[in-house]
PDB file of N, CA and C in Angstrom:
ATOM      1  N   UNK A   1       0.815  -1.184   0.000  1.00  0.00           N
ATOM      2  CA  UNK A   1       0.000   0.000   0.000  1.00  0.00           C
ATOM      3  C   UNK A   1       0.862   1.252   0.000  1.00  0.00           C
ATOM      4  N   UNK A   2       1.988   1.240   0.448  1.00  0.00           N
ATOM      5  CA  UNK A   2       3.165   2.431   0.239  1.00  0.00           C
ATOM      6  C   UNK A   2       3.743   2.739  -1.529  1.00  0.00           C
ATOM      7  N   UNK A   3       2.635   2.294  -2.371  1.00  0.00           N
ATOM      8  CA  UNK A   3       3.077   2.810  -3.403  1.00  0.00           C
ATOM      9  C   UNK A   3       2.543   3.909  -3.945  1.00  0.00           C
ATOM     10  N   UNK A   4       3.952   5.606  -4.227  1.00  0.00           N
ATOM     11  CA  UNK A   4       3.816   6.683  -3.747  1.00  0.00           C
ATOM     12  C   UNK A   4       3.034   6.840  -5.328  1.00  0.00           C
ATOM     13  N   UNK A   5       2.784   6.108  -6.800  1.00  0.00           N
ATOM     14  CA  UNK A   5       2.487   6.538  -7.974  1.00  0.00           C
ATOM     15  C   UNK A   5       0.948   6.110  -8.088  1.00  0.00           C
ATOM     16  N   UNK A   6       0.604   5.303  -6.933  1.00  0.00           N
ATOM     17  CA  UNK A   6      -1.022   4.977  -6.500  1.00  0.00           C
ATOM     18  C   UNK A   6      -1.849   6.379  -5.812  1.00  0.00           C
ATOM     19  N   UNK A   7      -2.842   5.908  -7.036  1.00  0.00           N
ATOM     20  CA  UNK A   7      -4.191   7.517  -6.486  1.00  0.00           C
ATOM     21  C   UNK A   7      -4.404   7.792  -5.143  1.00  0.00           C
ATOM     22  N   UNK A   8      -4.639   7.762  -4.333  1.00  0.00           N
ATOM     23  CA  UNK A   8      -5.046   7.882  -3.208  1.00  0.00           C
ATOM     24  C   UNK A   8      -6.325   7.477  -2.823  1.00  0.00           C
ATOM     25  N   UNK A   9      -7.120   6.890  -2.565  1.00  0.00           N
ATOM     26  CA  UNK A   9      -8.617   6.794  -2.439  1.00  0.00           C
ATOM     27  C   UNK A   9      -9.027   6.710  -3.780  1.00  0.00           C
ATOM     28  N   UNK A  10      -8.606   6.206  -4.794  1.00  0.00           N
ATOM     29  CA  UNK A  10      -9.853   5.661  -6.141  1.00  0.00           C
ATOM     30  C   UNK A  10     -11.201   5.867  -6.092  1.00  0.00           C
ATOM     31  N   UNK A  11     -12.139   6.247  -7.263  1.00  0.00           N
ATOM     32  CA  UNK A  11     -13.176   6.178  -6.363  1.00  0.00           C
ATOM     33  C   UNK A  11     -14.110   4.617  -6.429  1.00  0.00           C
ATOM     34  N   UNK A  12     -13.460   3.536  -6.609  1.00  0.00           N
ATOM     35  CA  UNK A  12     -13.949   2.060  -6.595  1.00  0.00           C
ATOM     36  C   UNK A  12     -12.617   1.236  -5.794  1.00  0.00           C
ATOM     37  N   UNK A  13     -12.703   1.700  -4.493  1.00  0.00           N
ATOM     38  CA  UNK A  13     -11.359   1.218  -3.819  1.00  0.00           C
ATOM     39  C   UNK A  13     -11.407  -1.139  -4.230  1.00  0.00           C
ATOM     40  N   UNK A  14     -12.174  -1.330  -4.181  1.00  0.00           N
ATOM     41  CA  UNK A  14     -12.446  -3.006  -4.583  1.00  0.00           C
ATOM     42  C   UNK A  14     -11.955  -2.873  -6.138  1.00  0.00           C
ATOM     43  N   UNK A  15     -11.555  -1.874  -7.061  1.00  0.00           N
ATOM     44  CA  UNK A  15     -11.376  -1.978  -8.123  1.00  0.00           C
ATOM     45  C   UNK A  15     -10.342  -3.613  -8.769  1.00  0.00           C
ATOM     46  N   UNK A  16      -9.283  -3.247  -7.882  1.00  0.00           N
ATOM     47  CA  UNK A  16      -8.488  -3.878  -8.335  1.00  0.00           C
ATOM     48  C   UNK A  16      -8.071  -5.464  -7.546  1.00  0.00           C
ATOM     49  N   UNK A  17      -7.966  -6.344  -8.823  1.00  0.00           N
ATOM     50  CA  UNK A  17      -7.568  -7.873  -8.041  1.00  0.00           C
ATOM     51  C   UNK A  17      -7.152  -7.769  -6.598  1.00  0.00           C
ATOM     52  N   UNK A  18      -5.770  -7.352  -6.384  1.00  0.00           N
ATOM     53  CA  UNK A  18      -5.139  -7.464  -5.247  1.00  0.00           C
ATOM     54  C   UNK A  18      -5.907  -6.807  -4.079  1.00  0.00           C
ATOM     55  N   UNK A  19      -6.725  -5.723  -3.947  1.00  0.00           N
ATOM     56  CA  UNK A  19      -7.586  -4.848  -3.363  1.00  0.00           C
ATOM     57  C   UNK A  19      -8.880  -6.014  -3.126  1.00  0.00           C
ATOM     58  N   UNK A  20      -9.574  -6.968  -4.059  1.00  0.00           N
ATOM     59  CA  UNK A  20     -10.328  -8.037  -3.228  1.00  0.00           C
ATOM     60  C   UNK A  20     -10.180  -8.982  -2.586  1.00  0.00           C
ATOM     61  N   UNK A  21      -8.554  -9.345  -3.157  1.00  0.00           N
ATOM     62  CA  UNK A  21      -7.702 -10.520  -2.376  1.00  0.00           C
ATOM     63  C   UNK A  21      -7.572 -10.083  -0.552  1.00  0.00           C
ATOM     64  N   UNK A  22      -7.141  -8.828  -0.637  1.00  0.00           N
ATOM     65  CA  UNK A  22      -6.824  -8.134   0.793  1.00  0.00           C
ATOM     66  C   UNK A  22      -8.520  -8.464   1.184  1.00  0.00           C
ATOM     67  N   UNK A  23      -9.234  -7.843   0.897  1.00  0.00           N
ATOM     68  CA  UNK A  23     -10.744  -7.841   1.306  1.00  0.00           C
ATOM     69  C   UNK A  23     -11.144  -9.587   1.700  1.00  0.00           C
ATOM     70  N   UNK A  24     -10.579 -10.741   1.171  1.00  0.00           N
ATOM     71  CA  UNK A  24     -11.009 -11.773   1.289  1.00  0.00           C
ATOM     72  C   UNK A  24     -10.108 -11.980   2.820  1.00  0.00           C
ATOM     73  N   UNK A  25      -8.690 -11.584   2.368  1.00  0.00           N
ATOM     74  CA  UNK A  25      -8.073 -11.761   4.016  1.00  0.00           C
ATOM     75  C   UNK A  25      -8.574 -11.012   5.599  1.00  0.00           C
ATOM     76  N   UNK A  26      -9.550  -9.873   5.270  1.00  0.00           N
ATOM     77  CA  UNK A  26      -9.672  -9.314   6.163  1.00  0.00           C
ATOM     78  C   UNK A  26     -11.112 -10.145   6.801  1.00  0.00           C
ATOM     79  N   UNK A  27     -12.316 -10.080   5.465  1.00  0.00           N
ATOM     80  CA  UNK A  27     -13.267 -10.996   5.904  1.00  0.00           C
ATOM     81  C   UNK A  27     -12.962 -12.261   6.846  1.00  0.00           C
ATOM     82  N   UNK A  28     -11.984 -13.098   6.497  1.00  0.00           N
ATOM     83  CA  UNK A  28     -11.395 -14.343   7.059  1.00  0.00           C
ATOM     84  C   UNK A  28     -10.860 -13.939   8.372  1.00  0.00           C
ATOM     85  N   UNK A  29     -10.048 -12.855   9.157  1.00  0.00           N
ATOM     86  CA  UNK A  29      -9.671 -12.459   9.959  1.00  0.00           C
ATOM     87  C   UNK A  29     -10.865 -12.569  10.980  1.00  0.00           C
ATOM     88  N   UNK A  30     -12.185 -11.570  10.270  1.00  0.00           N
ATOM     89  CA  UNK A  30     -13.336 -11.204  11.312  1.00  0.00           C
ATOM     90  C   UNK A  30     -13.822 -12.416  11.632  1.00  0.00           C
ATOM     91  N   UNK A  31     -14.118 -13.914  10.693  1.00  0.00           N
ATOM     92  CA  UNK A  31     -14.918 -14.486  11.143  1.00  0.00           C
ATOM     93  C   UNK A  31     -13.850 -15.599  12.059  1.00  0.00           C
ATOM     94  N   UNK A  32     -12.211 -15.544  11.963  1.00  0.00           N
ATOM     95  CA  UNK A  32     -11.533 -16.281  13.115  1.00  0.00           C
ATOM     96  C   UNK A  32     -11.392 -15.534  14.002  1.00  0.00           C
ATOM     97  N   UNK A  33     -11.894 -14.014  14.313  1.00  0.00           N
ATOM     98  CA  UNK A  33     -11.931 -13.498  15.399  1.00  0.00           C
ATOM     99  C   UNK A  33     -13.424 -13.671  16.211  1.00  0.00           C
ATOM    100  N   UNK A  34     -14.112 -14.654  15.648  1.00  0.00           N
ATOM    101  CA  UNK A  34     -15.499 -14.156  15.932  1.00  0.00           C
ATOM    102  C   UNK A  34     -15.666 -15.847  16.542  1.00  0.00           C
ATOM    103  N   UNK A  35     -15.202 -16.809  15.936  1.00  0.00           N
ATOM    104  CA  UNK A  35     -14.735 -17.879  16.463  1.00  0.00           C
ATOM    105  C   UNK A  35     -13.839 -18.128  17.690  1.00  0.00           C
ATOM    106  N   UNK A  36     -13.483 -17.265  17.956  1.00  0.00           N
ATOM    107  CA  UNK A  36     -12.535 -16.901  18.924  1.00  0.00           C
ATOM    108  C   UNK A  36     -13.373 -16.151  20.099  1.00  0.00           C
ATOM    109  N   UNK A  37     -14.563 -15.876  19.408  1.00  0.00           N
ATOM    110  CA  UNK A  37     -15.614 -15.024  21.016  1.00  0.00           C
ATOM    111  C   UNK A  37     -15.542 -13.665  20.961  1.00  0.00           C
ATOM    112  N   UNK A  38     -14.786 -13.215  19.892  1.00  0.00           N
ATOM    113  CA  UNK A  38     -14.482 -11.420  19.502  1.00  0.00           C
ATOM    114  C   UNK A  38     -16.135 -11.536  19.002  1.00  0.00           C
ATOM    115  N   UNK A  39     -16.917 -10.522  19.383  1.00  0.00           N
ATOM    116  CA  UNK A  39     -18.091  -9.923  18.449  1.00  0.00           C
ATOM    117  C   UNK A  39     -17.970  -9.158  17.205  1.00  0.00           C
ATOM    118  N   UNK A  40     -18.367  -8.941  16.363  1.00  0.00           N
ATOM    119  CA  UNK A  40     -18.457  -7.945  14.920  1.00  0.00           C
ATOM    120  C   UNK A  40     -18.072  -6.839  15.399  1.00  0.00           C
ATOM    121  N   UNK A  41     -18.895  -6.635  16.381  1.00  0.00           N
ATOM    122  CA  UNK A  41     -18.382  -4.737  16.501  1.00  0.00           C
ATOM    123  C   UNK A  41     -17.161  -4.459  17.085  1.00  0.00           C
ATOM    124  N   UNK A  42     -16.570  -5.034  17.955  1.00  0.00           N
ATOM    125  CA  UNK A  42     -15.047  -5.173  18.430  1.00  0.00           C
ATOM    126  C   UNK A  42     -14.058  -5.500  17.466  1.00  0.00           C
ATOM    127  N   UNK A  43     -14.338  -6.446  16.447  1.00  0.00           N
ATOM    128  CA  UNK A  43     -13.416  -6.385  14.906  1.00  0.00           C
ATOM    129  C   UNK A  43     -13.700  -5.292  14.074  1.00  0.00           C
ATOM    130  N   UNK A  44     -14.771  -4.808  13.780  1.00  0.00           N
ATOM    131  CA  UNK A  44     -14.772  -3.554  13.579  1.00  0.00           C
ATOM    132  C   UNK A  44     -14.229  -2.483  13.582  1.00  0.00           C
ATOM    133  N   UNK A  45     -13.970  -2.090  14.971  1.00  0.00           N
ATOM    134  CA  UNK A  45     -13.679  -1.088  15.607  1.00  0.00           C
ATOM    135  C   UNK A  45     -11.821  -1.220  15.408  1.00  0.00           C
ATOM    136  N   UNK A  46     -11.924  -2.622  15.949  1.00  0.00           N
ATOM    137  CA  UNK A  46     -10.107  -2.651  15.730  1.00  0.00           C
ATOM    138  C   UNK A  46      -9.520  -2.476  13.980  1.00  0.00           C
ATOM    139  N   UNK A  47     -10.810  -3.340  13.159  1.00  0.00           N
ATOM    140  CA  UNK A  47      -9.934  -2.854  11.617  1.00  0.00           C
ATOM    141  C   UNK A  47     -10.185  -1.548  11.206  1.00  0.00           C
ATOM    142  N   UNK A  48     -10.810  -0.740  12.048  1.00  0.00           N
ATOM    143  CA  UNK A  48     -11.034   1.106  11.406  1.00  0.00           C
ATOM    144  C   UNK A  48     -10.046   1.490  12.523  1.00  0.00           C
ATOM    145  N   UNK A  49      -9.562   1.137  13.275  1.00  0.00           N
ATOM    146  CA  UNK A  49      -7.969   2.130  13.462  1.00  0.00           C
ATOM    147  C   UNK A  49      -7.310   1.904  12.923  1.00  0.00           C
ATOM    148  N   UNK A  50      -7.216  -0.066  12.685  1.00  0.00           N
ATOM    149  CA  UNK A  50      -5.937  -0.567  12.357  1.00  0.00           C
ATOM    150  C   UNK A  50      -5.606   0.210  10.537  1.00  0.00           C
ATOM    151  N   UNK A  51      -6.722   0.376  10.074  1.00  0.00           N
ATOM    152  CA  UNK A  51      -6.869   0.640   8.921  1.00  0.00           C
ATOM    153  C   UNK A  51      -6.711   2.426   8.813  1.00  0.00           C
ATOM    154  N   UNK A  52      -7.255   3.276   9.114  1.00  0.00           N
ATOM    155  CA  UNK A  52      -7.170   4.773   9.299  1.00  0.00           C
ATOM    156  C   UNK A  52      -5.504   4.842   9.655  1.00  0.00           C
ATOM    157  N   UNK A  53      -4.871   4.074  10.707  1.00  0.00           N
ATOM    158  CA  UNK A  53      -3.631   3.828  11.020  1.00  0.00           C
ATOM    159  C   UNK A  53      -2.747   4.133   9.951  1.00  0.00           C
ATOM    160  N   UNK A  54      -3.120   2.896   8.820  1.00  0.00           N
ATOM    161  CA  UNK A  54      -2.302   2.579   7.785  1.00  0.00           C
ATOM    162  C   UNK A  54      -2.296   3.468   6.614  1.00  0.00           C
ATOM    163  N   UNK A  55      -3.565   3.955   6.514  1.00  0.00           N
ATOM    164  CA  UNK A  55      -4.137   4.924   5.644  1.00  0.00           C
ATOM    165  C   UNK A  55      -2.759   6.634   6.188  1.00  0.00           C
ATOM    166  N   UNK A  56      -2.910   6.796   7.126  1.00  0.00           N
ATOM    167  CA  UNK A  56      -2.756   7.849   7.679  1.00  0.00           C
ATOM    168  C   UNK A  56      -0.784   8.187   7.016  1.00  0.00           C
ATOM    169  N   UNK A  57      -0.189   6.786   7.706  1.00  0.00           N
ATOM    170  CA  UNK A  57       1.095   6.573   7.582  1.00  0.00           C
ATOM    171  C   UNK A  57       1.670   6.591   6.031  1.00  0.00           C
ATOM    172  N   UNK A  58       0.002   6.214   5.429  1.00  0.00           N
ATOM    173  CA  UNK A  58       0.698   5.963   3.746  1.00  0.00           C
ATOM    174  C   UNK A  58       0.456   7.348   2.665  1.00  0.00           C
ATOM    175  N   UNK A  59      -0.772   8.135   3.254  1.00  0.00           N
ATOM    176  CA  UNK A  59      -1.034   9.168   2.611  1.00  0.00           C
ATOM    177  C   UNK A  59      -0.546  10.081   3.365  1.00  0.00           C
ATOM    178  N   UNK A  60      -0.593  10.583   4.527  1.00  0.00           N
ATOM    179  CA  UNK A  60      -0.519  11.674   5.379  1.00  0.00           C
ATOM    180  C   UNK A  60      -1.960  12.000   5.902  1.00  0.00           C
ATOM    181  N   UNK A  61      -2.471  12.945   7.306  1.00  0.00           N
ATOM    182  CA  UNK A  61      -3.217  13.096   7.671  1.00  0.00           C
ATOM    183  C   UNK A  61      -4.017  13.881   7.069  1.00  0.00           C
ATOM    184  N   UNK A  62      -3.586  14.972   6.177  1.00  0.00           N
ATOM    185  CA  UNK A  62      -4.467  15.714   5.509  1.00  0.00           C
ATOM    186  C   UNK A  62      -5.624  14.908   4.663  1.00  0.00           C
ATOM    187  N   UNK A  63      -4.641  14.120   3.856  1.00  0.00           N
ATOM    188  CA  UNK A  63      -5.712  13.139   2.714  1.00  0.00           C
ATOM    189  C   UNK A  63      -6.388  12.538   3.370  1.00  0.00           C
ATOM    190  N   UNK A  64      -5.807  11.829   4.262  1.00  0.00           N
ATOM    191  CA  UNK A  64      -7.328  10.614   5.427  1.00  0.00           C
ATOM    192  C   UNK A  64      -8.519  11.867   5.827  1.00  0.00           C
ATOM    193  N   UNK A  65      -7.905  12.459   6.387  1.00  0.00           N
ATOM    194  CA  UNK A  65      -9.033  13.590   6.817  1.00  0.00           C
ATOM    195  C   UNK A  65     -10.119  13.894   5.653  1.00  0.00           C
ATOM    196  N   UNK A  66      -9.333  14.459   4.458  1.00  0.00           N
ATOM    197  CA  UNK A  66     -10.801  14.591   3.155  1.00  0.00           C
ATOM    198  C   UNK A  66     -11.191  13.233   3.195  1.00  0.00           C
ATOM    199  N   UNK A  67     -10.347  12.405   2.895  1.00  0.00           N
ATOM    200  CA  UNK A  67     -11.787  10.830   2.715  1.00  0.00           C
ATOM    201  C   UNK A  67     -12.517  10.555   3.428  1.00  0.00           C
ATOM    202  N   UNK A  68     -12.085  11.180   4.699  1.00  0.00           N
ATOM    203  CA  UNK A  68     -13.180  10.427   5.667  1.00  0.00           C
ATOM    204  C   UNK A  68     -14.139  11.730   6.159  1.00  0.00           C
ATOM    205  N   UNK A  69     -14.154  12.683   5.085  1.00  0.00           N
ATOM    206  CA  UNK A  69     -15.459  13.332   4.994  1.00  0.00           C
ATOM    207  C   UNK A  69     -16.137  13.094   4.202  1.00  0.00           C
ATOM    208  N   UNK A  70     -15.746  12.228   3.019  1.00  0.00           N
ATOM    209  CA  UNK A  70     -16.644  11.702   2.011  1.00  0.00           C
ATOM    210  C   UNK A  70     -17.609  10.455   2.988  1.00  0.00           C
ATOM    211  N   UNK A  71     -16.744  10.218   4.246  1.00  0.00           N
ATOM    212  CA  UNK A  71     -17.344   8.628   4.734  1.00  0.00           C
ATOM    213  C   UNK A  71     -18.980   8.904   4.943  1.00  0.00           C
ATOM    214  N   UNK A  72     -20.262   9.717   5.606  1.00  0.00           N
ATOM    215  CA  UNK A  72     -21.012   9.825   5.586  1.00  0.00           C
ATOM    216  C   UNK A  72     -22.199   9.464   4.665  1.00  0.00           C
ATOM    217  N   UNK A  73     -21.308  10.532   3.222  1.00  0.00           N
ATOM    218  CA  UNK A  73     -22.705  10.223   2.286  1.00  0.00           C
ATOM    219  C   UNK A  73     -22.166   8.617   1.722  1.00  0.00           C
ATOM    220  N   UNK A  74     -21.449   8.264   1.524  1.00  0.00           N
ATOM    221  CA  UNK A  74     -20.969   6.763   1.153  1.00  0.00           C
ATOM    222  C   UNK A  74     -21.830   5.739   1.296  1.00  0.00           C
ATOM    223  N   UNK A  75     -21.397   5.757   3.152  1.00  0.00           N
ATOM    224  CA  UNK A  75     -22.468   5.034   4.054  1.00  0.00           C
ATOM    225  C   UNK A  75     -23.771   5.125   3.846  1.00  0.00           C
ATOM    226  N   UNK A  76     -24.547   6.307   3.407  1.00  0.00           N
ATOM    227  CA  UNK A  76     -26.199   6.317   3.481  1.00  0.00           C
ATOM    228  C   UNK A  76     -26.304   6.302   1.911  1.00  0.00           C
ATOM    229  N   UNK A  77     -25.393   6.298   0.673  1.00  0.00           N
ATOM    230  CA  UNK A  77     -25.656   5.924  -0.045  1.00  0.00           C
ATOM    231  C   UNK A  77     -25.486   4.188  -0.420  1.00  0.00           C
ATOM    232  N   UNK A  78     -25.090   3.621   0.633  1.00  0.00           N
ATOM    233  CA  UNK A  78     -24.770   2.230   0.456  1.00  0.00           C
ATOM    234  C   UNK A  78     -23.794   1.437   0.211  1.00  0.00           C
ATOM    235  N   UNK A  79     -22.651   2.277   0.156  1.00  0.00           N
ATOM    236  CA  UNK A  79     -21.263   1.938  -0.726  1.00  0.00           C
ATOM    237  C   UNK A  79     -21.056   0.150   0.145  1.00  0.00           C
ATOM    238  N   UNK A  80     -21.595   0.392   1.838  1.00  0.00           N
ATOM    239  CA  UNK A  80     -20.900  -0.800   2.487  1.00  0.00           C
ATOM    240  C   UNK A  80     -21.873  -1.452   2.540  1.00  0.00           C
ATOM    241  N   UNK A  81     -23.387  -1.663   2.192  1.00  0.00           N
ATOM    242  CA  UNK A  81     -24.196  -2.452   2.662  1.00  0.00           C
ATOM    243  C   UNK A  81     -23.971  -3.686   1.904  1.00  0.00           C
ATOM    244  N   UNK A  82     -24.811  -4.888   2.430  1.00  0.00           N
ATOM    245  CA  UNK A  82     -24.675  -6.101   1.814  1.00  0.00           C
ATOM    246  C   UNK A  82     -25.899  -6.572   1.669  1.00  0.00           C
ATOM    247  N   UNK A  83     -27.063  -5.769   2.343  1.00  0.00           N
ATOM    248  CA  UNK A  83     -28.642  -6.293   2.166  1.00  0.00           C
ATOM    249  C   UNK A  83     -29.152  -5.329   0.787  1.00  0.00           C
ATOM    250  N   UNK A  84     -30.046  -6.067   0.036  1.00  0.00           N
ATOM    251  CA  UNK A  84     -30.477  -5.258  -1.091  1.00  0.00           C
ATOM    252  C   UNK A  84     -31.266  -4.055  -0.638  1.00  0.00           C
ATOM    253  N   UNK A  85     -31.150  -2.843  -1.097  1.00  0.00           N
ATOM    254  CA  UNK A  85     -31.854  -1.641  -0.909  1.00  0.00           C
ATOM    255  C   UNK A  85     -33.116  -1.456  -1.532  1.00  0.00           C
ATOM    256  N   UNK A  86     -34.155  -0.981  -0.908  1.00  0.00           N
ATOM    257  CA  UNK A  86     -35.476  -1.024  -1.558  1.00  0.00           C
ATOM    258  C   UNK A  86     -35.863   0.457  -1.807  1.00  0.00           C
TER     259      UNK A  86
END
């Protein structure tokens, strides 16, 4: 993720192969943490620091800061849901 000729926030971050591969490792993480007696919202919580963390170190704080004012309308437009919208 430290590669300095990569966009910053794309706007289809799942765009790319390696970007769903990571997504398959993280899914797999939550549900051996959840096997383990961790709840959803406690993996949660730990992959949005662990992640803002990484984000922060690789862009700088300014850029995390604009994306994560885009995070709002995202969310209520659906970007993360997994149930169909009616």
């Amino acid at each position: 993720m430290n590669d300095s000729t990569q966009q910053p926030f794309p706007a289809d971050p799942m765009a790319s192969e390696e970007k769903r591969a990571a997504l398959t490792y993280v899914v797999e993480a939550f549900l051996e943490g959840e096997r383990d007696g961790l709840d959803g919202d406690c993996m949660a919580h730990a992959a949005l620091f662990a992640a803002f963390r990484e984000l922060v170190t690789t862009y700088g704080e300014d850029a995390v800061a604009e994306f994560a004012q885009g995070l709002p309308d995202r969310v209520r437009g659906g970007a993360f849901s997994t149930a169909l919208r009616h």
